[in-house]
PDB file of N, CA and C in Angstrom:
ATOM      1  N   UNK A   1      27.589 192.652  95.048  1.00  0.00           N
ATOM      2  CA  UNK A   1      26.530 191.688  94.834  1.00  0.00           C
ATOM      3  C   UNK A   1      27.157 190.297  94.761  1.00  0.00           C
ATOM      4  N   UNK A   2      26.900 189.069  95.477  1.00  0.00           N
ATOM      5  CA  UNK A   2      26.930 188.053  95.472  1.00  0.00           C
ATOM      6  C   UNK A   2      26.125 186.929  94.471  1.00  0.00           C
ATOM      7  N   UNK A   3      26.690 186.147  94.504  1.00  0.00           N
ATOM      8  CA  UNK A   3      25.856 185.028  93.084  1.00  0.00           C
ATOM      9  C   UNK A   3      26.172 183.480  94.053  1.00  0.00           C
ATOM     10  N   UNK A   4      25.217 183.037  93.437  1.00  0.00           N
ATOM     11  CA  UNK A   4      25.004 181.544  94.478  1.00  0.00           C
ATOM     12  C   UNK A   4      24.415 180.406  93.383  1.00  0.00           C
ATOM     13  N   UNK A   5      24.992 179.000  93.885  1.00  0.00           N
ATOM     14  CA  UNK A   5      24.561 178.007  92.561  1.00  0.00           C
ATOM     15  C   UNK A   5      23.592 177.372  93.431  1.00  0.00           C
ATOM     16  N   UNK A   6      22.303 176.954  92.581  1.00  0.00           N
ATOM     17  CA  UNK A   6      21.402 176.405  93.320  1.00  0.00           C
ATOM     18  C   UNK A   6      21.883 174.698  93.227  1.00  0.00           C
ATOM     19  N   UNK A   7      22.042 174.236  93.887  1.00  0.00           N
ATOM     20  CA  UNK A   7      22.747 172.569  94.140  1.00  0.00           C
ATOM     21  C   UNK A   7      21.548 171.667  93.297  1.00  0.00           C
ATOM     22  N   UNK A   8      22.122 170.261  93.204  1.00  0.00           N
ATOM     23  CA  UNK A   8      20.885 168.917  92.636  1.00  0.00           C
ATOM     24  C   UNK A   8      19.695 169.147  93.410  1.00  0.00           C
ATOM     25  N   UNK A   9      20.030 169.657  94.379  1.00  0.00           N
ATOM     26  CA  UNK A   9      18.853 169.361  95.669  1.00  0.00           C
ATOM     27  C   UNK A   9      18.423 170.585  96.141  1.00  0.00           C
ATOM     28  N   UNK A  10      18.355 171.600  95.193  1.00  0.00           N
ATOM     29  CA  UNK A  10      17.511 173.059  95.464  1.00  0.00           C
ATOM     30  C   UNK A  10      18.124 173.784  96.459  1.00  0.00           C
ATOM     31  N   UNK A  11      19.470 173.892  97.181  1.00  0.00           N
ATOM     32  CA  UNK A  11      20.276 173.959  97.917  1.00  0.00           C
ATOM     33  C   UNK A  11      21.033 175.388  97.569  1.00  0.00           C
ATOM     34  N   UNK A  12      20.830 176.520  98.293  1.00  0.00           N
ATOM     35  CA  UNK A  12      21.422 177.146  98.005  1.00  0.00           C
ATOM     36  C   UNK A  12      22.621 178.079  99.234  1.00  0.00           C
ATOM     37  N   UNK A  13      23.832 178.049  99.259  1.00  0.00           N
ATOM     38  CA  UNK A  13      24.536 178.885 100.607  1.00  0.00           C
ATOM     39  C   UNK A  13      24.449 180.371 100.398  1.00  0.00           C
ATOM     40  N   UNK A  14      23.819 180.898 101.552  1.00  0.00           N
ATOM     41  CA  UNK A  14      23.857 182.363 101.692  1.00  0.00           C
ATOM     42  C   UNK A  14      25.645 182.827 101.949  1.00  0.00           C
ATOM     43  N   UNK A  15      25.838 183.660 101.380  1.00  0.00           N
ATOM     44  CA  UNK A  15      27.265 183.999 101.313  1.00  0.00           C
ATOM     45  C   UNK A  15      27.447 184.763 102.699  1.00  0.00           C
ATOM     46  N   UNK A  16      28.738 184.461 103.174  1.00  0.00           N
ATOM     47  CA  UNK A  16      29.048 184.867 104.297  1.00  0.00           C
ATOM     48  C   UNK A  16      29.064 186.292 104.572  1.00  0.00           C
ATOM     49  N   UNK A  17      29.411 187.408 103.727  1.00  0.00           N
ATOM     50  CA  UNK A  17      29.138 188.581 103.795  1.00  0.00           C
ATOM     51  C   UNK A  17      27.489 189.155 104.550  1.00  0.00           C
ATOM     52  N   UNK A  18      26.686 188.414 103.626  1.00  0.00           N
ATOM     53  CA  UNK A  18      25.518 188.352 103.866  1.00  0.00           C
ATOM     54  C   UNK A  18      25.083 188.088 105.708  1.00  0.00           C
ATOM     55  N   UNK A  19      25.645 186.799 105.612  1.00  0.00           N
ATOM     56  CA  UNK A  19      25.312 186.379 107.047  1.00  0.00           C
ATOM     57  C   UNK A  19      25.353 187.406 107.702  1.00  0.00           C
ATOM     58  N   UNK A  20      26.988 187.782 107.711  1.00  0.00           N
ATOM     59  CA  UNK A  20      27.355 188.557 109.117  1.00  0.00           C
ATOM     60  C   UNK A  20      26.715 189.993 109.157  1.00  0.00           C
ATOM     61  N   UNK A  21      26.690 190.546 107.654  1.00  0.00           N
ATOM     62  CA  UNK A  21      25.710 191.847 108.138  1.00  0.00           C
ATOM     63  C   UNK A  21      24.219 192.053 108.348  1.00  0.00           C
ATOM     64  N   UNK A  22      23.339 190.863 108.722  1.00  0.00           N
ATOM     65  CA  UNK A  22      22.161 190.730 109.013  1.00  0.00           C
ATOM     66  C   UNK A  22      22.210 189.930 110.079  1.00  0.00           C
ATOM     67  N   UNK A  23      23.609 189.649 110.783  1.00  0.00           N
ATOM     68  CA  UNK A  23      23.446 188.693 112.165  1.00  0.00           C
ATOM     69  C   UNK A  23      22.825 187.786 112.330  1.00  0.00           C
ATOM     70  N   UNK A  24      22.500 186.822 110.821  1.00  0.00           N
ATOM     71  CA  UNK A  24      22.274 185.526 110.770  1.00  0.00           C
ATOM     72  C   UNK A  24      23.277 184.578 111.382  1.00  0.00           C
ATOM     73  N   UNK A  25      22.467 183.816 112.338  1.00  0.00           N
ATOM     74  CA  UNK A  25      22.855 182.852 113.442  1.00  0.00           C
ATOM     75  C   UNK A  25      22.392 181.142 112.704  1.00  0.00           C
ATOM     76  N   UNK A  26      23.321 180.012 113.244  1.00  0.00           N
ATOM     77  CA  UNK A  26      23.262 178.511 112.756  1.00  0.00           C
ATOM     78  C   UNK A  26      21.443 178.119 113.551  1.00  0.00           C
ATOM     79  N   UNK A  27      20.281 177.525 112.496  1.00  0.00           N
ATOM     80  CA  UNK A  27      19.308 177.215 113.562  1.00  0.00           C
ATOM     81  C   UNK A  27      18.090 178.223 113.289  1.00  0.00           C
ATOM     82  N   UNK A  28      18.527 179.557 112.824  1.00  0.00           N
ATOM     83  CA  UNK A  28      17.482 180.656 112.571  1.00  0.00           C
ATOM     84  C   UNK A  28      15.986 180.114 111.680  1.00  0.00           C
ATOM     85  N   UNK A  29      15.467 180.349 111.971  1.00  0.00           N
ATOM     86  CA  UNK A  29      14.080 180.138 110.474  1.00  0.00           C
ATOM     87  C   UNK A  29      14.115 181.974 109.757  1.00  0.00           C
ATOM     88  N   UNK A  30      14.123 181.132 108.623  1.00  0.00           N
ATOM     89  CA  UNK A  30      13.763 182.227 107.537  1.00  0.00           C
ATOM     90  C   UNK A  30      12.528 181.800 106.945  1.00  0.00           C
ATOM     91  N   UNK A  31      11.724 182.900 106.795  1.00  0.00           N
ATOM     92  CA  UNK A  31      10.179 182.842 106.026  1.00  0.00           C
ATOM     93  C   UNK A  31      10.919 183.339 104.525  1.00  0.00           C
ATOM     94  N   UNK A  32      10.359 182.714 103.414  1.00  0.00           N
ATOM     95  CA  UNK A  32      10.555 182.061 102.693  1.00  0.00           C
ATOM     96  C   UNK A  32       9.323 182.974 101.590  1.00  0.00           C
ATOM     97  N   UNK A  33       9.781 183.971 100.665  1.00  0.00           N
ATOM     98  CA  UNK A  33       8.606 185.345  99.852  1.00  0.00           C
ATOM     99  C   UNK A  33       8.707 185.156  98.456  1.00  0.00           C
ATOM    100  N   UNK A  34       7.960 184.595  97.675  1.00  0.00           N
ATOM    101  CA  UNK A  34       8.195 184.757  96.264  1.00  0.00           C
ATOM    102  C   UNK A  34       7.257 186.038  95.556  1.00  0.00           C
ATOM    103  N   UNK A  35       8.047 187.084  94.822  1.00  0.00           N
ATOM    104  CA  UNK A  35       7.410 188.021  94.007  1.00  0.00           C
ATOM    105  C   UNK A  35       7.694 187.604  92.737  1.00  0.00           C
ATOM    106  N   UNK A  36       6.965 186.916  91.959  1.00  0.00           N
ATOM    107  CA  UNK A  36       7.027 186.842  90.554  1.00  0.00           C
ATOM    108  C   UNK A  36       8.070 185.859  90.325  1.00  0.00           C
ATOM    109  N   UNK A  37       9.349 186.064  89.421  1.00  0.00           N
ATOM    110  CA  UNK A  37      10.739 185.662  89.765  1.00  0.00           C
ATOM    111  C   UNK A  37      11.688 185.759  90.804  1.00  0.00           C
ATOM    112  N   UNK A  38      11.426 186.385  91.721  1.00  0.00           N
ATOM    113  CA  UNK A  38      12.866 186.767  93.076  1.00  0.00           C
ATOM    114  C   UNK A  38      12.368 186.217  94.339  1.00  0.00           C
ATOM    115  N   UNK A  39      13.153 185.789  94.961  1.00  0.00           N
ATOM    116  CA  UNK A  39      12.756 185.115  96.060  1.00  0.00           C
ATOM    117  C   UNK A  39      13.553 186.125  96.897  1.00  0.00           C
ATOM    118  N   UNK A  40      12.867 185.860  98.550  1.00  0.00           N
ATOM    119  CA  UNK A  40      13.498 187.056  99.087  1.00  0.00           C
ATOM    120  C   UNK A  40      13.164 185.813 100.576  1.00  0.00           C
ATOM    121  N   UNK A  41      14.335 185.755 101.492  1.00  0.00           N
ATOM    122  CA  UNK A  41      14.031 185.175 102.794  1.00  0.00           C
ATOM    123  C   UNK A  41      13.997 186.642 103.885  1.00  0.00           C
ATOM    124  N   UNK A  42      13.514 186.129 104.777  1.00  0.00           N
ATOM    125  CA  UNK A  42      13.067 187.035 105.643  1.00  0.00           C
ATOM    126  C   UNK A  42      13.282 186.354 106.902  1.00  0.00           C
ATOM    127  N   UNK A  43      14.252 186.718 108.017  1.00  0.00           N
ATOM    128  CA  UNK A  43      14.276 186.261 109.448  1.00  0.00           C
ATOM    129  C   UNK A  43      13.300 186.164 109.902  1.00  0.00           C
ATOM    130  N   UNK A  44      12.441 185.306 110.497  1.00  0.00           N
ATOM    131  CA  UNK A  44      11.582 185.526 111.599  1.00  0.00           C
ATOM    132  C   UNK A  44      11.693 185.631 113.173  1.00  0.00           C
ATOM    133  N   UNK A  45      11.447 186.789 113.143  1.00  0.00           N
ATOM    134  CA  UNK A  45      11.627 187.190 114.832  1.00  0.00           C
ATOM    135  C   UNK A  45      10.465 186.940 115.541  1.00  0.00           C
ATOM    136  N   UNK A  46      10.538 186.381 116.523  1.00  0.00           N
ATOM    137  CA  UNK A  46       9.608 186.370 117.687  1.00  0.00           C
ATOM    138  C   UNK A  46       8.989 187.601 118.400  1.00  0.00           C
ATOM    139  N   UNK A  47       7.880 187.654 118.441  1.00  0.00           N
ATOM    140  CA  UNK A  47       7.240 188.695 119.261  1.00  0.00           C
ATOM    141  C   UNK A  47       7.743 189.132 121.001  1.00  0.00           C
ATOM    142  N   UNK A  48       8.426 188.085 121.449  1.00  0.00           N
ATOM    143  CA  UNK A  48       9.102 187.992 123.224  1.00  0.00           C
ATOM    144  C   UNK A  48      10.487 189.097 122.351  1.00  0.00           C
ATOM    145  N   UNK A  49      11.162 188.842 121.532  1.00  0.00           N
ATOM    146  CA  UNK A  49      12.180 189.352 120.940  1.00  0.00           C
ATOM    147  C   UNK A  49      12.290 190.928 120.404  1.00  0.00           C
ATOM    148  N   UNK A  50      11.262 191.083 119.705  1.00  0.00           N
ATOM    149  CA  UNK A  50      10.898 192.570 119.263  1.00  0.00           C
ATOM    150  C   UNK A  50       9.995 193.453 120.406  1.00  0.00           C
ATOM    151  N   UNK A  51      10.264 192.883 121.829  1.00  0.00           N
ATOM    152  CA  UNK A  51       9.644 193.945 122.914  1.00  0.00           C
ATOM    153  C   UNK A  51      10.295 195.364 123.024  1.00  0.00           C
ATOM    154  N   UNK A  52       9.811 196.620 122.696  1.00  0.00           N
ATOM    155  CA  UNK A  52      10.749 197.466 122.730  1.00  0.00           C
ATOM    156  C   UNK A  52      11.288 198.461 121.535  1.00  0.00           C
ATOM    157  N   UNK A  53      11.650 197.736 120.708  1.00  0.00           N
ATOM    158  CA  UNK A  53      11.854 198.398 119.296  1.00  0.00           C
ATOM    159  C   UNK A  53      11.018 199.144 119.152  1.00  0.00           C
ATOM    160  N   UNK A  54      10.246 199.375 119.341  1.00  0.00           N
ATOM    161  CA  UNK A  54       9.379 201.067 118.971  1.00  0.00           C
ATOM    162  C   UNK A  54       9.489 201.960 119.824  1.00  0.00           C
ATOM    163  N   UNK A  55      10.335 201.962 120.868  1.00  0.00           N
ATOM    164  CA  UNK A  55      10.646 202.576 122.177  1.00  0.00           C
ATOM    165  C   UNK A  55      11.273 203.836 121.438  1.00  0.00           C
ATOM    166  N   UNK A  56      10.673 205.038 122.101  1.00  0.00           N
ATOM    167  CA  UNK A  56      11.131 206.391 121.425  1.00  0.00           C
ATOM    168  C   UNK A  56      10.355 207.016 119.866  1.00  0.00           C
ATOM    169  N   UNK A  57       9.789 205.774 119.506  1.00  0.00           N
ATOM    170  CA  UNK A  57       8.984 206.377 118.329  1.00  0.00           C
ATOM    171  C   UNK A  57       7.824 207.479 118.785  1.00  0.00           C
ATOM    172  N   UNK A  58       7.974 208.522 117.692  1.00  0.00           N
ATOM    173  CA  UNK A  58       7.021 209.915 118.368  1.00  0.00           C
ATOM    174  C   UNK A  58       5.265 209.152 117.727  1.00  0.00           C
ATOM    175  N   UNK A  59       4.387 209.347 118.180  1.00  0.00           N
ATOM    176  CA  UNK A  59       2.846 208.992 118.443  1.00  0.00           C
ATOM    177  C   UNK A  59       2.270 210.194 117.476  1.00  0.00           C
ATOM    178  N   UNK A  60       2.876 211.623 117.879  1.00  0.00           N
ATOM    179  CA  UNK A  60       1.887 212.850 117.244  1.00  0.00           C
ATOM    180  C   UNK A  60       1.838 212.591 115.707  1.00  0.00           C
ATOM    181  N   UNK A  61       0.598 212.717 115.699  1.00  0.00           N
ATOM    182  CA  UNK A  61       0.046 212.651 114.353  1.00  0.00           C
ATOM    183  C   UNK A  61      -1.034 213.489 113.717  1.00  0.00           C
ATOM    184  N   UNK A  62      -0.993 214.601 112.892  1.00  0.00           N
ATOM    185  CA  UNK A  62      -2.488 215.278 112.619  1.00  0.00           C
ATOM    186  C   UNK A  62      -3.519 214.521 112.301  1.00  0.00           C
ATOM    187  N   UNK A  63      -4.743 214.264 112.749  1.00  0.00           N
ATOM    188  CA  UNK A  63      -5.834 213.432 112.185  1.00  0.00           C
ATOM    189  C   UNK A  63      -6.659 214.029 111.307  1.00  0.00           C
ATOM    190  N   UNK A  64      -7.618 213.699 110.216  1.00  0.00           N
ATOM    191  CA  UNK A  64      -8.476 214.352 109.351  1.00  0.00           C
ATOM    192  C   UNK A  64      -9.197 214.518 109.900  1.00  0.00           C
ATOM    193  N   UNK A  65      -9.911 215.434 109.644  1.00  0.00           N
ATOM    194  CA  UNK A  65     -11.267 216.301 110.149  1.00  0.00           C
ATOM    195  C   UNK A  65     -12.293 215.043 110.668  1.00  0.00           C
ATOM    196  N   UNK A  66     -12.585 214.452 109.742  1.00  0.00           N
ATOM    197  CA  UNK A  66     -13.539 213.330 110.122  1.00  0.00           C
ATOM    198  C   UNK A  66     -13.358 212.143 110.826  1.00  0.00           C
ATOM    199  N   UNK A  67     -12.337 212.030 111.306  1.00  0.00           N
ATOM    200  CA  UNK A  67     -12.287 211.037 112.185  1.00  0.00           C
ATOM    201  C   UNK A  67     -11.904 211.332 113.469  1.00  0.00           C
TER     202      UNK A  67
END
C-alpha cells in the first residue's frame, strides 16, 4: 500500500507502482468518484477503444418463466 501527501494546492502524485500496473499514460483523464470519505479515480476509456472486449463472452442464459 502506498501513501501520498496532498500538496498547498490539493495536488496529489499517483505513485509509480500504481501507474505502471494500470498502464496509466502522461495526458489520460481520470473520472474523479467520491464514496463518503475515499476517493477513487477511474480511467476513462473511450467507446472507439473498448470495441471488442466482450469478444468471447458466452450470451446463454436461463430466463424466468415470465419473461
Amino acid at each position: 500500500m502506498s501513501t501520498v501527501i496532498v500538496s498547498p494546492k490539493f495536488q496529489v502524485v499517483i505513485p509509480k507502482e500504481v501507474r505502471d500496473s494500470i498502464g496509466l499514460r502522461v495526458g489520460e483523464v481520470l473520472q474523479v468518484v467520491q464514496y463518503g470519505r475515499r476517493i477513487e479515480m477511474i480511467p476513462v476509456t473511450s467507446i472507439k477503444a473498448m470495441k471488442g472486449f466482450l469478444k468471447g463472452m458466452s450470451t446463454a442464459f436461463v430466463r424466468e418463466d415470465d419473461r
